[in-house]
C-alpha atoms as a PDB file:
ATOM      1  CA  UNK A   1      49.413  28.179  28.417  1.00  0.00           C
ATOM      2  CA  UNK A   2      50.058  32.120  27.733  1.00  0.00           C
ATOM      3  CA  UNK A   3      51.063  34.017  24.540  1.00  0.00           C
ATOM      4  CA  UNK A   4      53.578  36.307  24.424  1.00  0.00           C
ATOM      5  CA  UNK A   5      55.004  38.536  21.341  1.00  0.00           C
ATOM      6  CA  UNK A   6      58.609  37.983  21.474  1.00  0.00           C
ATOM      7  CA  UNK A   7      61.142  40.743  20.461  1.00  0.00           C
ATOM      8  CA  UNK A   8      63.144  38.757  19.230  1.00  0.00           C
ATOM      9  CA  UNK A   9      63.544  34.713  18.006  1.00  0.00           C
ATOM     10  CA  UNK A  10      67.258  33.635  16.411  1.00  0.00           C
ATOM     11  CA  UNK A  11      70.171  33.774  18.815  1.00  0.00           C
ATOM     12  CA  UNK A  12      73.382  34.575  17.836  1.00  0.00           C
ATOM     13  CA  UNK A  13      73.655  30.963  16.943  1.00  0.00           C
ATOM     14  CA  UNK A  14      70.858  30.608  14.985  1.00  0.00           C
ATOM     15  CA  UNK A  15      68.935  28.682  17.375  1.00  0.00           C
ATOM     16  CA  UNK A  16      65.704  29.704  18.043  1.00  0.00           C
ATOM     17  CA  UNK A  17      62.842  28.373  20.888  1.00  0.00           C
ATOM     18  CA  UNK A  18      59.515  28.672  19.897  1.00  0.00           C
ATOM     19  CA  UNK A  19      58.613  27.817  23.613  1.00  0.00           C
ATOM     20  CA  UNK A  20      59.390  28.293  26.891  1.00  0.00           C
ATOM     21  CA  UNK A  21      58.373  25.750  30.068  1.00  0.00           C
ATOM     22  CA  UNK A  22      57.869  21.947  28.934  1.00  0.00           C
ATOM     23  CA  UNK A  23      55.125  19.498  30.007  1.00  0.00           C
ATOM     24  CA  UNK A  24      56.507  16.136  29.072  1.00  0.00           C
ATOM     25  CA  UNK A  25      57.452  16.265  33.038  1.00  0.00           C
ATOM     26  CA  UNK A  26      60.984  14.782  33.063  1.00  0.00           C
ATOM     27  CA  UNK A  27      62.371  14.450  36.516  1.00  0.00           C
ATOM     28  CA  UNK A  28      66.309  15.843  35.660  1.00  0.00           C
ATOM     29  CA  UNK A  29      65.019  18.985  33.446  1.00  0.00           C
ATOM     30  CA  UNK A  30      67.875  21.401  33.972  1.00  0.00           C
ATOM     31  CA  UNK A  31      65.598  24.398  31.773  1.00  0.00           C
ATOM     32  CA  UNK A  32      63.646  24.852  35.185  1.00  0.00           C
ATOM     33  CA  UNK A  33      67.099  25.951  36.686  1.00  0.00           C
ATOM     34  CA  UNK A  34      65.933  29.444  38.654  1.00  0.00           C
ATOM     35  CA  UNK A  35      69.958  30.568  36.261  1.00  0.00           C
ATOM     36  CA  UNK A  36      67.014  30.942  33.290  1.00  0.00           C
ATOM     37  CA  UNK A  37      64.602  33.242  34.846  1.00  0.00           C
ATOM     38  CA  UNK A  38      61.344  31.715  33.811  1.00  0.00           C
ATOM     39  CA  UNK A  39      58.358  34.193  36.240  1.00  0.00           C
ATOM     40  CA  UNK A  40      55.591  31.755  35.252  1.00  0.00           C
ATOM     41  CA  UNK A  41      54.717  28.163  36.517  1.00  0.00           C
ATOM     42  CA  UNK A  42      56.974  25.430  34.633  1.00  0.00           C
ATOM     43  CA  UNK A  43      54.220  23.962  32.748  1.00  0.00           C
ATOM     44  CA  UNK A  44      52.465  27.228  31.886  1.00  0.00           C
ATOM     45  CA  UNK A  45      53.982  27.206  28.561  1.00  0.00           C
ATOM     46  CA  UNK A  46      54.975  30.346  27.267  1.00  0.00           C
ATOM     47  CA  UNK A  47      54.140  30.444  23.602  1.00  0.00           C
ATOM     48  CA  UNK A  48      55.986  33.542  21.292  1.00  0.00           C
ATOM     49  CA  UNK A  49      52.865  33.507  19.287  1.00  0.00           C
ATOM     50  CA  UNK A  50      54.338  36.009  16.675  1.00  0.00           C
ATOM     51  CA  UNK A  51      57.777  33.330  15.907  1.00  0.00           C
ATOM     52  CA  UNK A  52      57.026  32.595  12.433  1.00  0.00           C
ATOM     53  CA  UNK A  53      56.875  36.255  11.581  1.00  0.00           C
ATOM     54  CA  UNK A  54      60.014  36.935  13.310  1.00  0.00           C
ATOM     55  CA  UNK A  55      61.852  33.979  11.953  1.00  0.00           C
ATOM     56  CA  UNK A  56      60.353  34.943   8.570  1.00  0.00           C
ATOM     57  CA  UNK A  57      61.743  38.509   9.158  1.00  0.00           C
ATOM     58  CA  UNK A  58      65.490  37.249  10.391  1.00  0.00           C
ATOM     59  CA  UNK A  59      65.764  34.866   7.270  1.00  0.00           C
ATOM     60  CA  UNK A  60      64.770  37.228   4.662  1.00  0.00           C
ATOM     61  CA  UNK A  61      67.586  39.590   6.085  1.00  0.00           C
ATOM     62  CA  UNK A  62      70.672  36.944   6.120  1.00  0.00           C
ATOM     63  CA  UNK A  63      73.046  37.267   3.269  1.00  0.00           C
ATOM     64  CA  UNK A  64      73.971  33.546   3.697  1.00  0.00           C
ATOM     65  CA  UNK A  65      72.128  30.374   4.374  1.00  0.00           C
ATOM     66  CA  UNK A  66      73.141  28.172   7.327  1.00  0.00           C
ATOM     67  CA  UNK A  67      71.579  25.686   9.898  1.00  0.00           C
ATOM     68  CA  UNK A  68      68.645  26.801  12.414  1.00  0.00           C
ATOM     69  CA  UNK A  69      68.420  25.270  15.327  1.00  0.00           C
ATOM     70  CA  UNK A  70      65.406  24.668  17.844  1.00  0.00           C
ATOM     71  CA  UNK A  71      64.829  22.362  20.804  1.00  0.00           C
ATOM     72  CA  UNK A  72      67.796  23.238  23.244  1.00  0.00           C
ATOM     73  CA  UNK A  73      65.891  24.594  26.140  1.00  0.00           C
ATOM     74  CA  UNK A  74      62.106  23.510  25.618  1.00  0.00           C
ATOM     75  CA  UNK A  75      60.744  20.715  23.221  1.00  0.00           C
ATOM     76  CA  UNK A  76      59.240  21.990  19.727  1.00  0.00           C
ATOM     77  CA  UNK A  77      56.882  18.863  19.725  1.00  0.00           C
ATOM     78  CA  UNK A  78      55.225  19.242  23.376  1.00  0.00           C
ATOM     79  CA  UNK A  79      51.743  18.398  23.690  1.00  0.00           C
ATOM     80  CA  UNK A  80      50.591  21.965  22.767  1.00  0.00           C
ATOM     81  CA  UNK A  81      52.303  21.782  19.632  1.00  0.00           C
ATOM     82  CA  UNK A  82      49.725  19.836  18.211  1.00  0.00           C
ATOM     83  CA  UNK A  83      47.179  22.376  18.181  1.00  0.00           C
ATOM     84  CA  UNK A  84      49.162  25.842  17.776  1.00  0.00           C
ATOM     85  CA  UNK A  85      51.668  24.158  14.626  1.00  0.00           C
ATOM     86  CA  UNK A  86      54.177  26.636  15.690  1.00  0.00           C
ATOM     87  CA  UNK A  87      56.450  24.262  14.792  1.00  0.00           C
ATOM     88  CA  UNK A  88      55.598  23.282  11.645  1.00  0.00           C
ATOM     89  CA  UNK A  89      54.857  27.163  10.484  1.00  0.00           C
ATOM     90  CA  UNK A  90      58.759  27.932  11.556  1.00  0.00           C
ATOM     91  CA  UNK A  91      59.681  24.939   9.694  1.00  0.00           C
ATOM     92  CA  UNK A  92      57.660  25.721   6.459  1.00  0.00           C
ATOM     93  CA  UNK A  93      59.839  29.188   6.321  1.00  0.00           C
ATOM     94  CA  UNK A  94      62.642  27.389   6.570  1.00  0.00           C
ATOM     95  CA  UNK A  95      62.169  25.662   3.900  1.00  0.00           C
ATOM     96  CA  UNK A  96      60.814  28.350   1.742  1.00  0.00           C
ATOM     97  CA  UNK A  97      64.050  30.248   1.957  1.00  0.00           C
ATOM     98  CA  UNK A  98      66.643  27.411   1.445  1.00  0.00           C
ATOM     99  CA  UNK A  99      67.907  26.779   4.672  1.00  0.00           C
ATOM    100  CA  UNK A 100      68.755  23.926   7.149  1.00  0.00           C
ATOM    101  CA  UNK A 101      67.091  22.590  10.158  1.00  0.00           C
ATOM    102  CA  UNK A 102      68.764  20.614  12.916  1.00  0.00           C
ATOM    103  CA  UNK A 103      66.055  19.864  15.434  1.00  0.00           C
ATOM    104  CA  UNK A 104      65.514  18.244  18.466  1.00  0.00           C
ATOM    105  CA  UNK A 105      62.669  16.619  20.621  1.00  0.00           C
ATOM    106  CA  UNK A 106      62.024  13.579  22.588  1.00  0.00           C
ATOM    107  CA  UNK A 107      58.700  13.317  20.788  1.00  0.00           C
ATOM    108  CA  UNK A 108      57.623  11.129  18.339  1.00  0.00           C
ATOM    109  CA  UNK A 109      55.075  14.080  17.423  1.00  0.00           C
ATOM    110  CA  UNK A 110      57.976  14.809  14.839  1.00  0.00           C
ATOM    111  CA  UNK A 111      56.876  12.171  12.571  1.00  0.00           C
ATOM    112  CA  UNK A 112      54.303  14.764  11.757  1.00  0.00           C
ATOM    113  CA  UNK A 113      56.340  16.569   9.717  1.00  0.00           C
ATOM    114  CA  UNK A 114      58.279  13.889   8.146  1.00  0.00           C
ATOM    115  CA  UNK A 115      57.146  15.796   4.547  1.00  0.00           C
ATOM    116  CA  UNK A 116      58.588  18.988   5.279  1.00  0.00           C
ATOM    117  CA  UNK A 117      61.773  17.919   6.986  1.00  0.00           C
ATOM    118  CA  UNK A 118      61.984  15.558   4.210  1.00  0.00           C
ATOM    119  CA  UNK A 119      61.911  18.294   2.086  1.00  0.00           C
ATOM    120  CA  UNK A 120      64.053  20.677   3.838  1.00  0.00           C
ATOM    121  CA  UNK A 121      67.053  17.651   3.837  1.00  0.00           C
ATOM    122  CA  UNK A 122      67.034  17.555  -0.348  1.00  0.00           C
ATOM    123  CA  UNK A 123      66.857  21.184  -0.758  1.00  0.00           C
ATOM    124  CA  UNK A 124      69.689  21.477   2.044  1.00  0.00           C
ATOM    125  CA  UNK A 125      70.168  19.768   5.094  1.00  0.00           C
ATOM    126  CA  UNK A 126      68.136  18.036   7.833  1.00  0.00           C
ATOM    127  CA  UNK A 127      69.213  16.554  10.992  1.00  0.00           C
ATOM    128  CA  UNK A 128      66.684  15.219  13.343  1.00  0.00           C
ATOM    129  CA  UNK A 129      68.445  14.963  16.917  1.00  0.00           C
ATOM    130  CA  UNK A 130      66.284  12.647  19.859  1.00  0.00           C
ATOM    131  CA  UNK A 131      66.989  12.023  23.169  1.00  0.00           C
ATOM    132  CA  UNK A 132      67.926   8.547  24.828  1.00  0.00           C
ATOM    133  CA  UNK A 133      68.629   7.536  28.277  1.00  0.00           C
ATOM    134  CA  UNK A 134      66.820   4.900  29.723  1.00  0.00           C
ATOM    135  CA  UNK A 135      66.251   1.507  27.646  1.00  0.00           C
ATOM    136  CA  UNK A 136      63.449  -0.041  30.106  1.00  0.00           C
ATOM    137  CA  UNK A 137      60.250   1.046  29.311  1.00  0.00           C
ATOM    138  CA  UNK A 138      58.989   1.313  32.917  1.00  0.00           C
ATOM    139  CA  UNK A 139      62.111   3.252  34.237  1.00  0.00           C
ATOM    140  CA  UNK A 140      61.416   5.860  31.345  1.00  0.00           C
ATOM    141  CA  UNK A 141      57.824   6.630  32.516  1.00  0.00           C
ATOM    142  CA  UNK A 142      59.253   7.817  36.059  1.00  0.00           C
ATOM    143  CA  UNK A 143      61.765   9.366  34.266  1.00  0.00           C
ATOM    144  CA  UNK A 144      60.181  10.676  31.304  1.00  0.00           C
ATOM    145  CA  UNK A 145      56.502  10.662  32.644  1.00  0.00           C
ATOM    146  CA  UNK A 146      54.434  12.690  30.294  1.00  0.00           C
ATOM    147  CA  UNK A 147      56.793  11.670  26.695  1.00  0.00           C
ATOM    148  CA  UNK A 148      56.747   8.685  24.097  1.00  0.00           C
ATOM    149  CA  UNK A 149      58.859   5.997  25.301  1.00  0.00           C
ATOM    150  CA  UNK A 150      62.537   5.126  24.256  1.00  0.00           C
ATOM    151  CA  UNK A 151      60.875   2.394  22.346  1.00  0.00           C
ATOM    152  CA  UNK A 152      58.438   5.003  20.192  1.00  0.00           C
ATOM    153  CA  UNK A 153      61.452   7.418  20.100  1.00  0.00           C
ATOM    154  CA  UNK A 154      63.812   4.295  18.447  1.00  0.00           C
ATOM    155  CA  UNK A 155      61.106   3.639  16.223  1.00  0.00           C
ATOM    156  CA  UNK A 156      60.977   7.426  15.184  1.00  0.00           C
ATOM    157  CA  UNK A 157      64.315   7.074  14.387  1.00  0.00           C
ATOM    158  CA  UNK A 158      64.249   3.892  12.319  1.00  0.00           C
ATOM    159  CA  UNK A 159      61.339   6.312   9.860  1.00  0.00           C
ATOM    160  CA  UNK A 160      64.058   8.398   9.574  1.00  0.00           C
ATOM    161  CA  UNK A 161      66.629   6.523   8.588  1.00  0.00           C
ATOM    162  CA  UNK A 162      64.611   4.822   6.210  1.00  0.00           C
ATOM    163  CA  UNK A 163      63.564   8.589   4.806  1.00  0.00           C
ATOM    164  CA  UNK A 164      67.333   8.852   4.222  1.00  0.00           C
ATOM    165  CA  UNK A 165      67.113  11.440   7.053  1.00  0.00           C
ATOM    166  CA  UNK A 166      70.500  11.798   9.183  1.00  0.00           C
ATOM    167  CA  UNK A 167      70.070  11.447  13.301  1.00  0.00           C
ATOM    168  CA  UNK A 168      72.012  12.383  16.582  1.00  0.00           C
ATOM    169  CA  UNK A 169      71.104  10.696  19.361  1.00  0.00           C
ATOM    170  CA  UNK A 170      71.800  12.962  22.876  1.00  0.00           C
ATOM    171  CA  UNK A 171      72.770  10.648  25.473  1.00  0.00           C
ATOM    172  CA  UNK A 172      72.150  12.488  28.516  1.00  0.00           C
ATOM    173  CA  UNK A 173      71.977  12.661  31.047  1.00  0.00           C
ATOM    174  CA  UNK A 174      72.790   9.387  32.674  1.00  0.00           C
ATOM    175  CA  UNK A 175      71.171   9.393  36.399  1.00  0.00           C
ATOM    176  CA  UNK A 176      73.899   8.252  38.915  1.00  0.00           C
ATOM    177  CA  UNK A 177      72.380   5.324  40.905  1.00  0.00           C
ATOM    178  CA  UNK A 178      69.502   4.542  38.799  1.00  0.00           C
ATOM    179  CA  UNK A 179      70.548   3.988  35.105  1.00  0.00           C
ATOM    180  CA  UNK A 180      74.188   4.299  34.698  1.00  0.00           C
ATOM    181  CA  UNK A 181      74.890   0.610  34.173  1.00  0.00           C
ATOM    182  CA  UNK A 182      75.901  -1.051  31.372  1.00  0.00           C
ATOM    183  CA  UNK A 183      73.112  -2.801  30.415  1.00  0.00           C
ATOM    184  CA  UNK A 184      71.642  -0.044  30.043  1.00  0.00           C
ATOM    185  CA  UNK A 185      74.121   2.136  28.125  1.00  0.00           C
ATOM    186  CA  UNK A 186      74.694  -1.232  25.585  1.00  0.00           C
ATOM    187  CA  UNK A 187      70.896  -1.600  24.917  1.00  0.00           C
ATOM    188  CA  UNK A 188      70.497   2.230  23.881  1.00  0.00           C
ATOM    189  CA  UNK A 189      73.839   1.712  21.552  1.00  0.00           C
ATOM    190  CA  UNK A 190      72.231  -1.102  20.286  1.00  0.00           C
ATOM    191  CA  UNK A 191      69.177   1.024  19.234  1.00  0.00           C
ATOM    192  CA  UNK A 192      71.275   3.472  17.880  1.00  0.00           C
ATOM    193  CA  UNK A 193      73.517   1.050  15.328  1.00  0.00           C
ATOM    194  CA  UNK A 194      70.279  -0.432  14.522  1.00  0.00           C
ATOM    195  CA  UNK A 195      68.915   3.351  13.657  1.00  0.00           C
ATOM    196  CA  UNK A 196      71.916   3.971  11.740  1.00  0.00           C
ATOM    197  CA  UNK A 197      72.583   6.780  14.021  1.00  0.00           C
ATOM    198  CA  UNK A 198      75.192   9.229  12.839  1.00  0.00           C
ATOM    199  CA  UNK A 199      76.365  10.820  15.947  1.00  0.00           C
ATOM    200  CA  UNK A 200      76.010  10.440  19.312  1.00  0.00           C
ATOM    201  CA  UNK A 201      76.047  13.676  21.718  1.00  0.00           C
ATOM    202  CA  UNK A 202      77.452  12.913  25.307  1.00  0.00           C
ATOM    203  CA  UNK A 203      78.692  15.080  28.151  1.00  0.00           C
ATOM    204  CA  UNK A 204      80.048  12.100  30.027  1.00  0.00           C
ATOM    205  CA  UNK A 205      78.149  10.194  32.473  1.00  0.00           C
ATOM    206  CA  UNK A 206      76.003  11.965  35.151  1.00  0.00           C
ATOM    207  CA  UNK A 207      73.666  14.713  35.634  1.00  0.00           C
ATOM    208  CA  UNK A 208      73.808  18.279  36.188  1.00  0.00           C
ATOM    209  CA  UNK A 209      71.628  19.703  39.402  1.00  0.00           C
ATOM    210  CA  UNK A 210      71.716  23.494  40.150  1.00  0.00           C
ATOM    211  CA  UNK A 211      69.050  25.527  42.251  1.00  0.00           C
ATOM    212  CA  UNK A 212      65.332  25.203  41.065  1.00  0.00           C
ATOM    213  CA  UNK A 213      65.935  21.895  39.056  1.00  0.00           C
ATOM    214  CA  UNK A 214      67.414  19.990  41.885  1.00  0.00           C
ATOM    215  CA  UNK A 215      64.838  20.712  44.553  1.00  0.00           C
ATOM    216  CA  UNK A 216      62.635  19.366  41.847  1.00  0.00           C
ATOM    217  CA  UNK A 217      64.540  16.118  41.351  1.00  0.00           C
ATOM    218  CA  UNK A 218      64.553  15.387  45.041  1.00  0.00           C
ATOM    219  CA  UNK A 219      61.147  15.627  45.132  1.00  0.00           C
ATOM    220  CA  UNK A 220      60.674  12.868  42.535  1.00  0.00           C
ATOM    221  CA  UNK A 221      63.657  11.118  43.836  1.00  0.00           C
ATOM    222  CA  UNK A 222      61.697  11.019  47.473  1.00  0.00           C
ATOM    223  CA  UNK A 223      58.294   9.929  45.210  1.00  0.00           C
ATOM    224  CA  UNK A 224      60.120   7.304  43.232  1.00  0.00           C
ATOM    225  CA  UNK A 225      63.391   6.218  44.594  1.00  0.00           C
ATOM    226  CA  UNK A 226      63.243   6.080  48.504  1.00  0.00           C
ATOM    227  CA  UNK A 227      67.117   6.743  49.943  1.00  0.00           C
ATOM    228  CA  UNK A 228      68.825   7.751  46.876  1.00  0.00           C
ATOM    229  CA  UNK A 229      68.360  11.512  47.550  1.00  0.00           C
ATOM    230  CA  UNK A 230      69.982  10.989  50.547  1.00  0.00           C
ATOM    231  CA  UNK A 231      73.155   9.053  48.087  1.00  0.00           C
ATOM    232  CA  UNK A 232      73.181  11.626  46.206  1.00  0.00           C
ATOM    233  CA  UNK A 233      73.453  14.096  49.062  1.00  0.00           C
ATOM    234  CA  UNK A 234      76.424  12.571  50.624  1.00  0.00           C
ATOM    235  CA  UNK A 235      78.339  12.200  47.186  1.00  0.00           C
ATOM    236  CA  UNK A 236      77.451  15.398  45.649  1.00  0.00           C
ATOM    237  CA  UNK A 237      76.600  18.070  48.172  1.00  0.00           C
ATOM    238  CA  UNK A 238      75.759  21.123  46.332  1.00  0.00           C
ATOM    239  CA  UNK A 239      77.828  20.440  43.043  1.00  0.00           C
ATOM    240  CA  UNK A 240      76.441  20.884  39.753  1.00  0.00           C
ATOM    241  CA  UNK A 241      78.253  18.188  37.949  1.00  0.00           C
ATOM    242  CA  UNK A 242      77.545  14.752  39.296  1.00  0.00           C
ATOM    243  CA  UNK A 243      79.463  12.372  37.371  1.00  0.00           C
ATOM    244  CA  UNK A 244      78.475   8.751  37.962  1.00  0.00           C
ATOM    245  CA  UNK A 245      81.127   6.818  39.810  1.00  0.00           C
ATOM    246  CA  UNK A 246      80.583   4.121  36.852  1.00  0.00           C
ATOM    247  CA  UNK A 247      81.898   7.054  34.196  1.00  0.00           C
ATOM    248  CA  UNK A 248      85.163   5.518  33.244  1.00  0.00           C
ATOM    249  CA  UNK A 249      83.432   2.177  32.493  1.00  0.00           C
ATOM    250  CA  UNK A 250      80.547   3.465  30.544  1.00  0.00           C
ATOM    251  CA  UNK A 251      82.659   5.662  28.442  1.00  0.00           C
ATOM    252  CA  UNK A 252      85.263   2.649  27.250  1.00  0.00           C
ATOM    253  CA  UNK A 253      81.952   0.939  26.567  1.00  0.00           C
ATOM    254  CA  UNK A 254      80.659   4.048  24.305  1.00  0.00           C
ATOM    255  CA  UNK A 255      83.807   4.654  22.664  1.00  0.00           C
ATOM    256  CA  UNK A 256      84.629   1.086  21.788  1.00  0.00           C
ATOM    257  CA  UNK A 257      81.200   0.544  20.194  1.00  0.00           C
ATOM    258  CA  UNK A 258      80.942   3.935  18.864  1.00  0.00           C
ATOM    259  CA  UNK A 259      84.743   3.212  16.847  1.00  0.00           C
ATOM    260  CA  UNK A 260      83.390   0.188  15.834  1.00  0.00           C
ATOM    261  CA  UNK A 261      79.705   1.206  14.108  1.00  0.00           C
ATOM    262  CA  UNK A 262      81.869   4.296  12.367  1.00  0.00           C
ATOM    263  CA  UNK A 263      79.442   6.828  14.797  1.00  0.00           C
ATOM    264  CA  UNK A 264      80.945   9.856  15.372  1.00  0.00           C
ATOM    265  CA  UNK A 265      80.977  10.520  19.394  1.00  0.00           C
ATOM    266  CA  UNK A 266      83.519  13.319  20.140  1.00  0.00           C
ATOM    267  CA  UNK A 267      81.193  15.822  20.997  1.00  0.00           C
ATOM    268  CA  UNK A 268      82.736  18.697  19.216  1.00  0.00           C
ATOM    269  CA  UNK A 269      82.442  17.013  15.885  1.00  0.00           C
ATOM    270  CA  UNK A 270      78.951  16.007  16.210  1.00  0.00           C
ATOM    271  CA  UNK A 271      78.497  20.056  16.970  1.00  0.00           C
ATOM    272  CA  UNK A 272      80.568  20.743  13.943  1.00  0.00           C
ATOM    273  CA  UNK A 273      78.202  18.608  11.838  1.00  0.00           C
ATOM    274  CA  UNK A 274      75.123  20.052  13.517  1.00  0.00           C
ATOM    275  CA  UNK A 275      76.209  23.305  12.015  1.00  0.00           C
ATOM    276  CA  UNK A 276      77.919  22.837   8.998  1.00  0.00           C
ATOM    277  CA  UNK A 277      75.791  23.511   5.984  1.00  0.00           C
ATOM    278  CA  UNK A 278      76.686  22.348   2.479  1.00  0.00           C
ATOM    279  CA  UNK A 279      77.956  24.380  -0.334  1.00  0.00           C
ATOM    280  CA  UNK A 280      75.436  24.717  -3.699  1.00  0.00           C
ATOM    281  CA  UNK A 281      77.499  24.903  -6.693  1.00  0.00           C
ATOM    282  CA  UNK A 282      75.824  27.320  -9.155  1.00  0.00           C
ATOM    283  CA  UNK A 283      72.350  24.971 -11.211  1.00  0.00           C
ATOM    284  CA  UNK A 284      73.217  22.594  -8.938  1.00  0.00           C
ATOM    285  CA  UNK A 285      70.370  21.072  -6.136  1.00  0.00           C
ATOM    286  CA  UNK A 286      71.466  21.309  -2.775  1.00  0.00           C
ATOM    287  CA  UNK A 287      72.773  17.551  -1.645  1.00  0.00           C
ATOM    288  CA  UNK A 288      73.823  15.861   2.306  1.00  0.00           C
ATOM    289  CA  UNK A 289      77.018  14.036   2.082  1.00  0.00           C
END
C-alpha cells in the first residue's frame, strides 16, 4: 500500500475511486487491463489519501445535488478499508451536503456503514449495488479468492432490504465453461427475488479479456481449471468479448424471471435509476420512491 495526493477525485460523472489496485484477488478482474495504466504492482493499492478533502471541495462547489458514485474500477470496502475509513469519511460528506450515494462492492465490509448509508437514503437517496456470479460456495473461492462469499454477500443484501435500502445486483461476468449454466444463473435469481432486489445489471453472458487481465486469467485458469484455457483459446482467440455459447438460453431464463419478480433488467434503466436523484419540494424531507 502507497499514498498518493490526487489532483483530482469526481469524474465527469460524478463517480469517484477512492482506490486504485484491488486485493480481493478475483481471477476475471478487467481493472488490471494494461488500457488503465496502473505503474505499480496490482495489489499495491494506491490510496488518494487527500479524497475526502477533494470530494469535500467538489461538493461544496456544485449548484445542484445529484448521485455520487464509487466502486466501478476498484472496491471501496477492500481489506485496507478497514483501517484507513476512506470510505466512510467520503461517505460522511456526502451526507453532510445532501447528496446521493450509489455504491458498489462485493464486500460485506459495507454493513459497516449501514448508519450512514441509512442516513444518506432518508435525506436523499441510497443504492447499495453487489456483485453476483457464482452460487456455489467453493467455485466462488477460486473465483473470488480473497472476498466474502455469494452467501455473506446475499445476506448483506437481505440487511438491506430489511433497512428499506434499495439494491442492484451486477451479474457479471458469467465465465464461459465454468459457470454459465442454468443452475447457476436460477440460484443467484433466486437470491435476488428473495433480497427484493430492484435491478439487475447484465452485459449478457460472458467475459471480457484484453491484454494484462487475460494473461492473468490463464494463469489461474492453468492453476484451477486444467484444459479450459486451451477452450477458450480455440473459441475466442484474441477477442475481447467472449460471449458464452449458452447466452441465448441464460438470457430467456433472466428475462422471464426478471418480468415476473417486477425487477428491472434492461440495463439502461437500471443506469437511469442509478443516477436519477429525487426532487425536494420546498419544507419538504427528501423521500425514495
Amino acid at each position: 500500500m502507497h499514498f498518493v495526493n490526487a489532483k483530482g477525485l469526481l469524474s465527469s460523472t460524478n463517480g469517484m475511486n477512492l482506490y486504485r489496485g484491488c486485493t480481493h484477488g478475483c481471477i476475471y478482474c478487467d481493472s488490471r487491463s494494461v488500457c488503465y495504466h496502473i505503474d505499480h504492482d496490482f495489489e499495491d493499492i494506491e490510496v488518494k489519501q487527500n479524497a475526502p478533502q477533494l470530494l469535500e471541495d467538489a461538493l461544496r462547489r456544485k449548484r445542484k445535488r445529484c448521485m455520487i458514485g464509487t466502486g466501478s474500477m476498484c472496491d471501496p470496502y477492500m481489506h485496507c478499508e478497514e483501517k484507513l475509513q476512506l470510505t466512510r469519511q467520503c461517505l460522511e460528506i456526502i451526507h453532510r451536503y445532501g447528496f446521493g450515494v450509489a455504491i458498489q462492492t462485493k464486500s460485506d465490509r459495507i454493513l459497516r456503514d449501514m448508519d450512514l448509508l441509512s442516513a444518506i437514503h432518508q435525506r436523499a437517496k441510497c443504492v447499495v449495488q453487489m456483485t453476483l456470479t457464482t452460487f456455489d460456495e467453493s467455485l466462488c473461492r477460486i473465483l473470488e479468492p480473497a472476498v466474502s462469499t455469494t452467501k455473506a454477500r446475499y445476506q448483506a443484501l437481505k440487511q438491506f432490504q430489511r433497512a428499506g435500502i434499495p439494491t442492484v445486483v451486477w451479474l457479471s461476468p458469467i465465465l464461459p465453461f465454468i459457470n454459465d449454466t442454468p443452475e447457476n444463473l436460477k440460484r443467484i435469481l433466486a437470491y435476488c427475488i428473495d433480497a427484493g432486489v430492484k435491478g439487475i445489471i447484465h452485459f449478457g453472458f460472458g467475459v471480457t479479456l484484453r491484454e494484462g487481465d487475460r494473461e492473468y486469467f490463464y494463469q489461474a485458469l492453468d492453476r484451477h481449471f486444467p484444459g479450459i484455457k486451451q477452450k477458450y483459446i480455440q473459441r475466442y482467440g484474441l477477442s475481447y468479448e467472449c460471449t458464452s455459447d449458452r447466452n441465448t438460453e441464460l438470457m430467456r431464463i433472466l428475462n422471464d424471471t426478471c418480468q415476473k419478480h417486477d425487477i428491472m433488467h434492461r440495463t439502461d434503466d437500471v443506469f437511469a435509476y442509478l443516477h436519477e436523484f429525487p426532487e425536494k419540494n420546498e419544507g419538504e424531507q427528501l423521500r425514495m420512491f
